[in-house]
N, C-alpha and C. Protein backbone atom coordinates (compact mmCIF):
# COMPACT_ATOMS: atom_id res chain seq x y z
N UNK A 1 120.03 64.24 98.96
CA UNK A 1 120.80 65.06 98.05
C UNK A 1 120.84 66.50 98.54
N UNK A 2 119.60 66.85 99.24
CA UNK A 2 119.70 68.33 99.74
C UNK A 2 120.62 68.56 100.52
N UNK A 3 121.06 67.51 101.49
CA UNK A 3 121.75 67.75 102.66
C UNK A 3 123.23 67.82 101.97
N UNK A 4 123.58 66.93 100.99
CA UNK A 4 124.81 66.99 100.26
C UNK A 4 125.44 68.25 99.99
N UNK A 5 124.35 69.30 99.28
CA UNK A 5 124.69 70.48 98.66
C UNK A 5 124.21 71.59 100.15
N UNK A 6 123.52 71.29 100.67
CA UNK A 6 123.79 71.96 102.25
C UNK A 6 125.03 72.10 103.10
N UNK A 7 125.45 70.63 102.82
CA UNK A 7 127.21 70.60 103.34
C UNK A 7 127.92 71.49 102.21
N UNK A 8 128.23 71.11 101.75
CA UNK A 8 128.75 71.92 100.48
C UNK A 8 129.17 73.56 100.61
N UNK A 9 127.77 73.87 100.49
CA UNK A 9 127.56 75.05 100.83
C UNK A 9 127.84 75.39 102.60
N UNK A 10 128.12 75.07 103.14
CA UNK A 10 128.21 75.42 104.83
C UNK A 10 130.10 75.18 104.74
N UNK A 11 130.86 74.19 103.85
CA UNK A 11 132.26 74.07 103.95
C UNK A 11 132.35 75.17 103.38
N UNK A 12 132.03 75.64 101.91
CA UNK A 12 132.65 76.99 101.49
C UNK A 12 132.55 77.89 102.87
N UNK A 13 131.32 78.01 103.78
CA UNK A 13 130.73 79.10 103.91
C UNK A 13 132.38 79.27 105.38
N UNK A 14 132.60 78.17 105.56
CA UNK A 14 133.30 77.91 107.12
C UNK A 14 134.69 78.39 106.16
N UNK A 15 134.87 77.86 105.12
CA UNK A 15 136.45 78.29 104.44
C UNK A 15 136.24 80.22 104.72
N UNK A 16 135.87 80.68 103.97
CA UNK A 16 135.41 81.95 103.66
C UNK A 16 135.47 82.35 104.80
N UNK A 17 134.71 82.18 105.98
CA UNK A 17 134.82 82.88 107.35
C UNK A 17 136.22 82.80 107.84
N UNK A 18 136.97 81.31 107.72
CA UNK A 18 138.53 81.69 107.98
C UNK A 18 138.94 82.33 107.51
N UNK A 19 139.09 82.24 106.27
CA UNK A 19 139.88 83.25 105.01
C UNK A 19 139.75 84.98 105.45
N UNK A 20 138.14 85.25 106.02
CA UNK A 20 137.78 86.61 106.57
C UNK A 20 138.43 86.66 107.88
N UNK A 21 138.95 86.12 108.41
CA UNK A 21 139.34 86.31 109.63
C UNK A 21 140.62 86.57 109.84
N UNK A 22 141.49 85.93 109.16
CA UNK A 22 142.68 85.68 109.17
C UNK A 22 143.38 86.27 107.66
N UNK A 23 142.53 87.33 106.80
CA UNK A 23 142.44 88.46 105.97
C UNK A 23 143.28 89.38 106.25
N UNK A 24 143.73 89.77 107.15
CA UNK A 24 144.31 91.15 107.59
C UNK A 24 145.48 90.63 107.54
N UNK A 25 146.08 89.52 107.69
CA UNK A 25 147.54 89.22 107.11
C UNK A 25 147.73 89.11 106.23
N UNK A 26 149.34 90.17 105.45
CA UNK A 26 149.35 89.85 104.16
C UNK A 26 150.35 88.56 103.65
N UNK A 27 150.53 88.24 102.73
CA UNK A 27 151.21 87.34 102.22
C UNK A 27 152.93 87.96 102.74
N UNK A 28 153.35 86.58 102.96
CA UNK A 28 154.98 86.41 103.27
C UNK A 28 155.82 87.19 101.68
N UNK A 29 156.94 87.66 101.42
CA UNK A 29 157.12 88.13 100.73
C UNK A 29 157.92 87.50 100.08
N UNK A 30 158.13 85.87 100.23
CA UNK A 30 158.55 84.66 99.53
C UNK A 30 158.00 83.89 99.30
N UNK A 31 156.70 84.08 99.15
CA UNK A 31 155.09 83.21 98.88
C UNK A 31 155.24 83.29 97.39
N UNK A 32 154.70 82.20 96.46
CA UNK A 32 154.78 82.36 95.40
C UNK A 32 153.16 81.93 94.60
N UNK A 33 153.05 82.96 93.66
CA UNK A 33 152.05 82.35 93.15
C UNK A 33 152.07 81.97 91.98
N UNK A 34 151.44 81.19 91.60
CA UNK A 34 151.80 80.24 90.34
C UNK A 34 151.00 81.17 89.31
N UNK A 35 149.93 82.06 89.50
CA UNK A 35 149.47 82.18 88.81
C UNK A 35 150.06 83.51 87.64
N UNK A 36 150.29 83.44 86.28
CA UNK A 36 150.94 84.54 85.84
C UNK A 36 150.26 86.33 85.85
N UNK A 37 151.10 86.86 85.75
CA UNK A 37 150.44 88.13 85.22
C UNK A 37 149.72 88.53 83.86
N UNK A 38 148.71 88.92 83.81
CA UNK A 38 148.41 88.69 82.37
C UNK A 38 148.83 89.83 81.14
N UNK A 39 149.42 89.29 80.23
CA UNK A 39 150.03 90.61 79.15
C UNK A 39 149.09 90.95 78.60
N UNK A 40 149.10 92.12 77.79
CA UNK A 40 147.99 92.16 76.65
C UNK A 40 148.39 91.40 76.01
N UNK A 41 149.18 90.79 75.24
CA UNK A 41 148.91 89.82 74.34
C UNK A 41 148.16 89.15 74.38
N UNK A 42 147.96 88.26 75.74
CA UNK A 42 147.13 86.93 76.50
C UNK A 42 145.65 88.45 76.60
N UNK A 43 145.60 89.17 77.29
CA UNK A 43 144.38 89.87 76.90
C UNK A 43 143.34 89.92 76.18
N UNK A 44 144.58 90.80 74.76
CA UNK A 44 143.94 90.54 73.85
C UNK A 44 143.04 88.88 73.00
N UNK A 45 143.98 87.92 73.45
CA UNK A 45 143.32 87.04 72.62
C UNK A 45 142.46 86.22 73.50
N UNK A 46 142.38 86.55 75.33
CA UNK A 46 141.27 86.09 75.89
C UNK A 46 140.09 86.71 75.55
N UNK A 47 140.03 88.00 75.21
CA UNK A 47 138.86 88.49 74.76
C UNK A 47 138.14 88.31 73.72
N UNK A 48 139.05 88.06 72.70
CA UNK A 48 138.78 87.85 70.98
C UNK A 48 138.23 86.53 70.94
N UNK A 49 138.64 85.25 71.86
CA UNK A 49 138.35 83.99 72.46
C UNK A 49 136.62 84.17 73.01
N UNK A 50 136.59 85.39 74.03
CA UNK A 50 134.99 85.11 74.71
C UNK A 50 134.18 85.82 73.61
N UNK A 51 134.91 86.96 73.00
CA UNK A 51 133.78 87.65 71.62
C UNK A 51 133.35 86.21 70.73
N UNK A 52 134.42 85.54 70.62
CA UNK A 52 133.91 84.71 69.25
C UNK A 52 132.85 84.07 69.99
N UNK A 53 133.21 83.32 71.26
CA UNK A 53 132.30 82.53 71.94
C UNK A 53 130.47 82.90 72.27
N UNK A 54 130.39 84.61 72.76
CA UNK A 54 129.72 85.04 72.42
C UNK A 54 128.56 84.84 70.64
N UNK A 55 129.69 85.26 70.10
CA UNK A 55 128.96 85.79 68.51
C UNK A 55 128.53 84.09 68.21
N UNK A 56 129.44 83.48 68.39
CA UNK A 56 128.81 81.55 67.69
C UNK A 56 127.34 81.83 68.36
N UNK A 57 127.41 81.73 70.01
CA UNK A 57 125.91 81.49 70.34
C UNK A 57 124.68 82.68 69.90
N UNK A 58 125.27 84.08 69.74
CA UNK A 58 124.00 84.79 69.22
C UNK A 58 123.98 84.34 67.51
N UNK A 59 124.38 83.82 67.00
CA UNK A 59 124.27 83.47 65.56
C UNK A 59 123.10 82.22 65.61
N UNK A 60 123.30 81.20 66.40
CA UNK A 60 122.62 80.28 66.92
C UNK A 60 121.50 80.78 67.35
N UNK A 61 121.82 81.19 67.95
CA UNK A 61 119.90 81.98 68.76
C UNK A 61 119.43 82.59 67.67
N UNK A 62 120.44 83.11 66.70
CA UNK A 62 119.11 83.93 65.26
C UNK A 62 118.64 82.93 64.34
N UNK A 63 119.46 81.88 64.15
CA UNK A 63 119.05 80.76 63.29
C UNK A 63 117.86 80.06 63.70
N UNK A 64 117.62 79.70 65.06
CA UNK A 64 116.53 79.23 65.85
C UNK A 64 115.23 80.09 65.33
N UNK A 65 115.80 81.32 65.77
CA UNK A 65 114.71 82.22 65.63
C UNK A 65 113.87 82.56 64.08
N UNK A 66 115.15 82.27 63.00
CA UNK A 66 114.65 82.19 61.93
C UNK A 66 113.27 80.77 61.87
N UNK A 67 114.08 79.78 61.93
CA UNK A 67 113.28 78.76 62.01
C UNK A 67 112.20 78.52 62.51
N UNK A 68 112.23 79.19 63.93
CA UNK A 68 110.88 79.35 64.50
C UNK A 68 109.75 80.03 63.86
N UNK A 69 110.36 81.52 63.12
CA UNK A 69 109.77 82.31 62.47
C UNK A 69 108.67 81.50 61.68
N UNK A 70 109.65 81.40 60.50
CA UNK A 70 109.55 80.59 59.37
C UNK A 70 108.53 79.05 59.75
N UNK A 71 108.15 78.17 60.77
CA UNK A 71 107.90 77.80 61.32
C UNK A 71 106.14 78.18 61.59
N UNK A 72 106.36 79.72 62.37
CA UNK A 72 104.91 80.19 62.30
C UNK A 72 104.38 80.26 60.94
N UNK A 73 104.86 80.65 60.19
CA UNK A 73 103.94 81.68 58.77
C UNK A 73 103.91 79.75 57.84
N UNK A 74 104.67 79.18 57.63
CA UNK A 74 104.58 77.76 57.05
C UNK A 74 103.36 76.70 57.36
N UNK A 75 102.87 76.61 58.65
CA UNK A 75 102.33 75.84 59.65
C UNK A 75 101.05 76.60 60.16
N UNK A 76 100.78 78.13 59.61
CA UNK A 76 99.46 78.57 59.38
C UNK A 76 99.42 79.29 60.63
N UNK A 77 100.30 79.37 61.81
CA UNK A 77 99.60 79.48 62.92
C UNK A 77 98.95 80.57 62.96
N UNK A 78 97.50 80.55 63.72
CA UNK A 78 96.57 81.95 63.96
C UNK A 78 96.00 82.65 62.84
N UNK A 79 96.56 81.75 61.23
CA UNK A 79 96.34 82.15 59.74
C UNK A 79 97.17 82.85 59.39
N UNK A 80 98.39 83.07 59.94
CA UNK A 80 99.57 84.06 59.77
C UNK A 80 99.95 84.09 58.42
N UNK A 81 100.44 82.68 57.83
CA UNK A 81 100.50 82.24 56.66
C UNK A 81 99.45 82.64 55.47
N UNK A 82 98.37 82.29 55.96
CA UNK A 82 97.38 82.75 54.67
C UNK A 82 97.17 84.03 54.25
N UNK A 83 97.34 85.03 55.45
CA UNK A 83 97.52 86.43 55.52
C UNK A 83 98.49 87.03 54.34
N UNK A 84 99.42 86.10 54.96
CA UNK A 84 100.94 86.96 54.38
C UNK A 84 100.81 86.37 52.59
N UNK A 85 100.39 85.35 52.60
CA UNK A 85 99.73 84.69 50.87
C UNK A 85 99.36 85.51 50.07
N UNK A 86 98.05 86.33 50.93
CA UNK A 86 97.47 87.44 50.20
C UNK A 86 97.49 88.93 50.11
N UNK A 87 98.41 89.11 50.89
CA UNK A 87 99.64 90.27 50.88
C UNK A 87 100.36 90.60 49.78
N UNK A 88 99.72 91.97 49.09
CA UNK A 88 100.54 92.58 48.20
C UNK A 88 101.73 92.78 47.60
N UNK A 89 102.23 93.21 49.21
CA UNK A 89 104.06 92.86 48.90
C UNK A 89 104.23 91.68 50.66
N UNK A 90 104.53 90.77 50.53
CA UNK A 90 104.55 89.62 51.43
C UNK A 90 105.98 89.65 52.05
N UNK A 91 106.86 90.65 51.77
CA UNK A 91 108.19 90.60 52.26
C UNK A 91 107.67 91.38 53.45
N UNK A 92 107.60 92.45 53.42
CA UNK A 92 107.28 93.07 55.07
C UNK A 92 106.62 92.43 56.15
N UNK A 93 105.46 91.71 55.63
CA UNK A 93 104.55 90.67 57.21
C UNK A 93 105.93 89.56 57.30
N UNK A 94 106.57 88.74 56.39
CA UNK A 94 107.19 88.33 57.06
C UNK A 94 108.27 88.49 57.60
N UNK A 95 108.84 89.78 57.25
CA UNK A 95 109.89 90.50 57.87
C UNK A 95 109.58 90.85 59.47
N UNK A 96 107.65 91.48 59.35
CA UNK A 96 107.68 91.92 61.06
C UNK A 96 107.29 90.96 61.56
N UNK A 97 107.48 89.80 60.88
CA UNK A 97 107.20 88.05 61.94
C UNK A 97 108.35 87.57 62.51
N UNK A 98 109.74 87.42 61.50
CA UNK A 98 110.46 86.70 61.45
C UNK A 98 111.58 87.31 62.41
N UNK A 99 111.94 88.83 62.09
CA UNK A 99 113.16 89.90 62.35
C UNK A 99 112.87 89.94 64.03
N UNK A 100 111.67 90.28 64.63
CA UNK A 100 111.25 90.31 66.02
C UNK A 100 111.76 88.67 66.48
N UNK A 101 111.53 87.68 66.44
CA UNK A 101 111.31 86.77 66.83
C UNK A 101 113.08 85.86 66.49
N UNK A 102 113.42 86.29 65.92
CA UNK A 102 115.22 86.05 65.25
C UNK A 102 115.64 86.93 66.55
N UNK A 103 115.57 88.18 66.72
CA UNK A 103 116.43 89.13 67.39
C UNK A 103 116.57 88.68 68.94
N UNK A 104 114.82 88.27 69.07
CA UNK A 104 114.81 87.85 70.67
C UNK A 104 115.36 86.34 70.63
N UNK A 105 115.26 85.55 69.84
CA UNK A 105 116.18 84.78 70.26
C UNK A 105 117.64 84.36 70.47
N UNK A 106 118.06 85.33 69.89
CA UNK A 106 119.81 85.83 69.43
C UNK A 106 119.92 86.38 70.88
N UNK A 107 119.22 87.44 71.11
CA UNK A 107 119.65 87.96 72.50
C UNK A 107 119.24 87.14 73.83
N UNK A 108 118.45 86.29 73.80
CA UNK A 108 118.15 85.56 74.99
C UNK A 108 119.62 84.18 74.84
N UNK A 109 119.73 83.72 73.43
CA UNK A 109 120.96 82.99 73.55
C UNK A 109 122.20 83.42 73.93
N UNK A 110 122.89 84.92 73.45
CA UNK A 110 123.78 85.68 74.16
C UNK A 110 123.89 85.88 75.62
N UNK A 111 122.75 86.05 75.91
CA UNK A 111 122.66 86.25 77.46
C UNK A 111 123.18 85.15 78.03
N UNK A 112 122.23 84.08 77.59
CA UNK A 112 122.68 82.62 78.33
C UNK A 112 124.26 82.30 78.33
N UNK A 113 124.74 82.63 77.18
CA UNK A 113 126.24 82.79 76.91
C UNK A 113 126.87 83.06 77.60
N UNK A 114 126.49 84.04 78.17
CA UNK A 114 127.22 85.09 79.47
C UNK A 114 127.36 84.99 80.73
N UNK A 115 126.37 84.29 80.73
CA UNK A 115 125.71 83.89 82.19
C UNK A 115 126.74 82.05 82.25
N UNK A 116 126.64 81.84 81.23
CA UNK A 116 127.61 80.32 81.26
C UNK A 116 128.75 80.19 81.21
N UNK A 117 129.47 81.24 80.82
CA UNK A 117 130.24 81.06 79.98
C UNK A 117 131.76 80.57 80.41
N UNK A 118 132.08 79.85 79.94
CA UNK A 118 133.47 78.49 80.36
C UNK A 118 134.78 79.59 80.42
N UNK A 119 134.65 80.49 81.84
CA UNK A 119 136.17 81.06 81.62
C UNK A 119 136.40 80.30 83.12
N UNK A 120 137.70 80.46 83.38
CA UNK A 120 139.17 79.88 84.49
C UNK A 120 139.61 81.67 84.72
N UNK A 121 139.65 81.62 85.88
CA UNK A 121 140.58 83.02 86.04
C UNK A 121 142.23 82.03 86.09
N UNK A 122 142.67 82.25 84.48
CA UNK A 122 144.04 81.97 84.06
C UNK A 122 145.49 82.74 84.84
N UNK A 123 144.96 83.87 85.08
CA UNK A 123 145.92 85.36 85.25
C UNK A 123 145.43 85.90 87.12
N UNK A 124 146.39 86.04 87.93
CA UNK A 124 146.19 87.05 88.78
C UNK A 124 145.90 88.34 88.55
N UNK A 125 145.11 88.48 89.41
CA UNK A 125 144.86 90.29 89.42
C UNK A 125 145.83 90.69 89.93
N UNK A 126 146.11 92.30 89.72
CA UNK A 126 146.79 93.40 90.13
C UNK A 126 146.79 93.53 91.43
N UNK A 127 145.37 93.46 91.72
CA UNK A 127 144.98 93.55 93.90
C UNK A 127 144.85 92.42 94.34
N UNK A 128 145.74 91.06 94.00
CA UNK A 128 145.61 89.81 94.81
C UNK A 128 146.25 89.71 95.51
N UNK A 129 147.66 91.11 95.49
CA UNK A 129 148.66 90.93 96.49
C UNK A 129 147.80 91.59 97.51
N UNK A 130 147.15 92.73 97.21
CA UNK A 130 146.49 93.34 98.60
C UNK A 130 145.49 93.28 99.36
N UNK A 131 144.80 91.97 98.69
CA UNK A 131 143.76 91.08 99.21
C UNK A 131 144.58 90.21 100.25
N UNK A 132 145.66 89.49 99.75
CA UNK A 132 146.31 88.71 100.93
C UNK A 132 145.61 87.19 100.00
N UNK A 133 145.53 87.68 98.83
CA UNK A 133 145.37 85.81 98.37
C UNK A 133 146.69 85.51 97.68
């Protein structure tokens, strides 16, 4: 299997070195590319598209995080629970249990979001004519 993704990786690497080589020519000026220009319209609602996509998964990562929270102080861990039992006002320990531990997981799920995230370059760029792609 290594050698599979070794080839793999060595065809991109041989495409790319042509592509660099043969770079300095630009496109024929009856070359067509299929790909459109992008309006703001399409802009705007690719973005509003990756925000939502974004916000679903950090909503997800805070729900986790609730649960997890909620999770510690329920299930006793380290006596967290019994603590917060005999706690005067019991909203704050589990606020600085739950709010830390919600936030980091919201942001470690966002991240992952970002790092994954299912886009297609739909639209040519502006400099694809002067790249020569």
């Amino acid at each position: 299997m290594g050698v599979g993704i070794f080839q793999i990786d060595m065809d991109w690497l041989h495409r790319w070195l042509g592509q660099r080589r043969s770079g300095s020519a630009r496109k024929a000026p009856g070359t067509r590319n299929l790909k459109p220009r992008m309006t703001p319209e399409a802009a705007r609602h690719d973005h509003r598209q990756m925000l939502r996509f974004m916000a679903l998964n950090a909503a997800v990562g805070v729900l986790i995080g609730i649960c997890v929270g909620a999770g510690l102080i329920l299930l006793d861990i380290g006596g967290i629970g019994a603590r917060i039992g005999r706690a005067a006002n019991p909203l704050v320990p589990v606020l600085l249990v739950v709010m830390p531990i919600a936030s980091l997981f919201g942001a470690a799920a966002t991240a992952s979001a970002i790092l994954m995230m299912p886009y297609e370059k739909k639209f040519r760029d502006d400099d694809d004519d002067a790249r020569g792609e």
